[in-house]
N, C-alpha and C. Protein backbone atom coordinates (compact mmCIF):
# COMPACT_ATOMS: atom_id res chain seq x y z
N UNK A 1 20.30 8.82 -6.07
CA UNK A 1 18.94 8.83 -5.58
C UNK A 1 18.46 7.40 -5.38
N UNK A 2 18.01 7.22 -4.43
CA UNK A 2 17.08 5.85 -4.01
C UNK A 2 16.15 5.59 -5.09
N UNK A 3 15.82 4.08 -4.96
CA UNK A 3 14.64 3.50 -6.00
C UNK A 3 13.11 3.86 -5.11
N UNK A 4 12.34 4.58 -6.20
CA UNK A 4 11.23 4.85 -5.30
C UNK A 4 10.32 4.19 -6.22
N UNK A 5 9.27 4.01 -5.42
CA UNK A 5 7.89 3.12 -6.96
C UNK A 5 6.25 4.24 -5.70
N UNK A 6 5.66 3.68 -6.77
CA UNK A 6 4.18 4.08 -6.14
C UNK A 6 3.79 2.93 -5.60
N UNK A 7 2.89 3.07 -4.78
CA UNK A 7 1.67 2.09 -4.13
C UNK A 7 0.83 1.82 -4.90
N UNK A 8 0.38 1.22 -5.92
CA UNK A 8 -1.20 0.38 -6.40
C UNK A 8 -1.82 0.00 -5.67
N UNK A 9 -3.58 -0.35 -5.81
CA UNK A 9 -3.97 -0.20 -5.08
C UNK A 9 -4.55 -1.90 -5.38
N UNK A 10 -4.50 -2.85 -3.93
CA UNK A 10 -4.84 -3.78 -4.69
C UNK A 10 -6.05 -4.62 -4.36
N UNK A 11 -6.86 -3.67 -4.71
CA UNK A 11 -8.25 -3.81 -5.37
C UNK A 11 -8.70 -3.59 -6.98
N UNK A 12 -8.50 -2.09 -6.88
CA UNK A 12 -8.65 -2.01 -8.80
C UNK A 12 -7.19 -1.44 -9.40
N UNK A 13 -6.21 -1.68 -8.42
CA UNK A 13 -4.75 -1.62 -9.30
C UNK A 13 -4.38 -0.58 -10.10
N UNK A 14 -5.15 0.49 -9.08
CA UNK A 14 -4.34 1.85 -10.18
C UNK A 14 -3.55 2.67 -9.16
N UNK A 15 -2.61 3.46 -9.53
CA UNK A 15 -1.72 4.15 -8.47
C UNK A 15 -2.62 4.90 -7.43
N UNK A 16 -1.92 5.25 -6.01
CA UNK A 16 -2.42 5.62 -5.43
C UNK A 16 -1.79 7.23 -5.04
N UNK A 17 -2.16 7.98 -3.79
CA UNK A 17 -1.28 9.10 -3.68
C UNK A 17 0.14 8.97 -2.79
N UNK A 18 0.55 7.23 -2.52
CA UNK A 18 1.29 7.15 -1.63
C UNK A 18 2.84 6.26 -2.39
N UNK A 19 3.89 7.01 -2.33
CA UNK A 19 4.95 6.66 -2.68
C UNK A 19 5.95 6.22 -1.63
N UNK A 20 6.50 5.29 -2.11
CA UNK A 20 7.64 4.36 -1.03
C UNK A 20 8.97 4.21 -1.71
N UNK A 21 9.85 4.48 -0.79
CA UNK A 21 11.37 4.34 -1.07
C UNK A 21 12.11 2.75 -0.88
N UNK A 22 12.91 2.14 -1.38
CA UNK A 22 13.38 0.97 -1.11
C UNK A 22 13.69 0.81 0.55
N UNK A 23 13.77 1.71 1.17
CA UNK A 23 14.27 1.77 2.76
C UNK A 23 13.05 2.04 3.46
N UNK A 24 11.87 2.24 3.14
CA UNK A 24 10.50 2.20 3.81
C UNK A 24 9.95 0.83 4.37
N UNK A 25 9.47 1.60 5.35
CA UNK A 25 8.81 0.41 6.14
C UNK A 25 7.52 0.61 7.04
N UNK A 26 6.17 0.12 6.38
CA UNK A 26 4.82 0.22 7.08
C UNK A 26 4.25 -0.86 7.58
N UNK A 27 4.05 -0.70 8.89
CA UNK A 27 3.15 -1.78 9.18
C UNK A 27 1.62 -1.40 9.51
N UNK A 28 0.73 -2.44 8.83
CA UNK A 28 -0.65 -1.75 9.54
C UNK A 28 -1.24 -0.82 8.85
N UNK A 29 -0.59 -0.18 7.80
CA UNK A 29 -0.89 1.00 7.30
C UNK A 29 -2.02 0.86 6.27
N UNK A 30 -2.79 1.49 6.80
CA UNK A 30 -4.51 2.23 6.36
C UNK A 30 -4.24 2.87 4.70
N UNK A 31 -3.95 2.05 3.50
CA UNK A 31 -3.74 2.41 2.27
C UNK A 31 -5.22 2.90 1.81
N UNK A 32 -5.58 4.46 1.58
CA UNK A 32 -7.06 4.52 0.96
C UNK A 32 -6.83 4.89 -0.53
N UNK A 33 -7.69 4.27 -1.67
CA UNK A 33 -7.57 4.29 -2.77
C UNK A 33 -8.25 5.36 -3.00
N UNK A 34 -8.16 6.90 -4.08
CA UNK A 34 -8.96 8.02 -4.08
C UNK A 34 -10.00 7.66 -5.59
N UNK A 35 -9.93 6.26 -6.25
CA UNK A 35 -10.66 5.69 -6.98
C UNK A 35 -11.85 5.25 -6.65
N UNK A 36 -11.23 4.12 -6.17
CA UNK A 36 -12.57 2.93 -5.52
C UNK A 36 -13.14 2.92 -4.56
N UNK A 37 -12.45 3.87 -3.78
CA UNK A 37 -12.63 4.86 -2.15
C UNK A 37 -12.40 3.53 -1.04
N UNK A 38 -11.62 2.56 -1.25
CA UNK A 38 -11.46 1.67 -0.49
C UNK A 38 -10.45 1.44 0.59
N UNK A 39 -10.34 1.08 1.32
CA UNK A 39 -9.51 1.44 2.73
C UNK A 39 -8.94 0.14 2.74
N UNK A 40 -7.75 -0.39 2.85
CA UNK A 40 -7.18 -1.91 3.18
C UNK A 40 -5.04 -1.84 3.68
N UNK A 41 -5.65 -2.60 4.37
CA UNK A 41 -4.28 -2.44 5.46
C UNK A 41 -2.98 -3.28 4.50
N UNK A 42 -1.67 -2.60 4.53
CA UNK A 42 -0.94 -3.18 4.15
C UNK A 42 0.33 -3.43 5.41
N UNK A 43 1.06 -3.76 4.81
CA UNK A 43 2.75 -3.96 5.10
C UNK A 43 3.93 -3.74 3.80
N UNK A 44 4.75 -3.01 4.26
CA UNK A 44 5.64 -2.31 3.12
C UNK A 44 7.48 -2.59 3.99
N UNK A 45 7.59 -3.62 3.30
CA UNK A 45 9.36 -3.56 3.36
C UNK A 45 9.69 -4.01 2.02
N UNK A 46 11.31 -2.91 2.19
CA UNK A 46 11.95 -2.60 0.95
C UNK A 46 11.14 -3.22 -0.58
N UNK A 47 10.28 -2.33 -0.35
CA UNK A 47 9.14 -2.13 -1.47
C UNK A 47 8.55 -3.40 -2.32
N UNK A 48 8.08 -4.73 -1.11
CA UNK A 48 7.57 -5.55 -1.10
C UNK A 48 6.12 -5.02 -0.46
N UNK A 49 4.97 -5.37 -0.83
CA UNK A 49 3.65 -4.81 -0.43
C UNK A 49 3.09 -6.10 -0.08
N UNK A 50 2.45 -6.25 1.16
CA UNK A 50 1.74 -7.43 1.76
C UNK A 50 0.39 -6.54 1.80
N UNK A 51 -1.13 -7.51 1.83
CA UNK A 51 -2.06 -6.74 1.50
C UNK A 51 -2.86 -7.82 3.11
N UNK A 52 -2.91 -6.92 4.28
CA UNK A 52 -3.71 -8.25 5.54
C UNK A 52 -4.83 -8.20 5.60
N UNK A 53 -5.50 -9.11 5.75
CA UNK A 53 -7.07 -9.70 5.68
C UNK A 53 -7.45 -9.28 7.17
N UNK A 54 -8.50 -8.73 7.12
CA UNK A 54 -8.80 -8.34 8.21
C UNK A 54 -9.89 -9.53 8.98
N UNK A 55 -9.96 -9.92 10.01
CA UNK A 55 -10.82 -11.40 9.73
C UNK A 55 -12.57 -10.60 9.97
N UNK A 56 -13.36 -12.06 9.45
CA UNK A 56 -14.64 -11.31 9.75
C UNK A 56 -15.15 -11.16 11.47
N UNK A 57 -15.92 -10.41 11.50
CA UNK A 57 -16.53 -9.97 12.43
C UNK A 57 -18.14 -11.09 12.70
């Protein structure tokens, strides 16, 4: 079986409902926390998590 981990959420850093396999790959992806109710875009290769700044408006 593949290495799988959860998503944290990285705002208040508690698991989220979204699980990733070492062979996953997201770009862009709309991570919503069902805690803090917060919405923030990541990037996911081989279960490295980049967290992108969205610039201001």
């Amino acid at each position: 079986m593949k290495e799988t981990s959860w998503v944290s959420c990285p705002i208040c850093h508690n698991k989220t409902r979204i699980k990733i396999r070492i062979d996953t790959e997201l770009r862009n992806f709309p991570l919503f926390c069902p805690k803090c109710k917060q919405e923030t875009l990541i990037h996911v290769k081989q279960l490295n998590i980049s967290v992108i700044r969205e610039p201001d408006a």
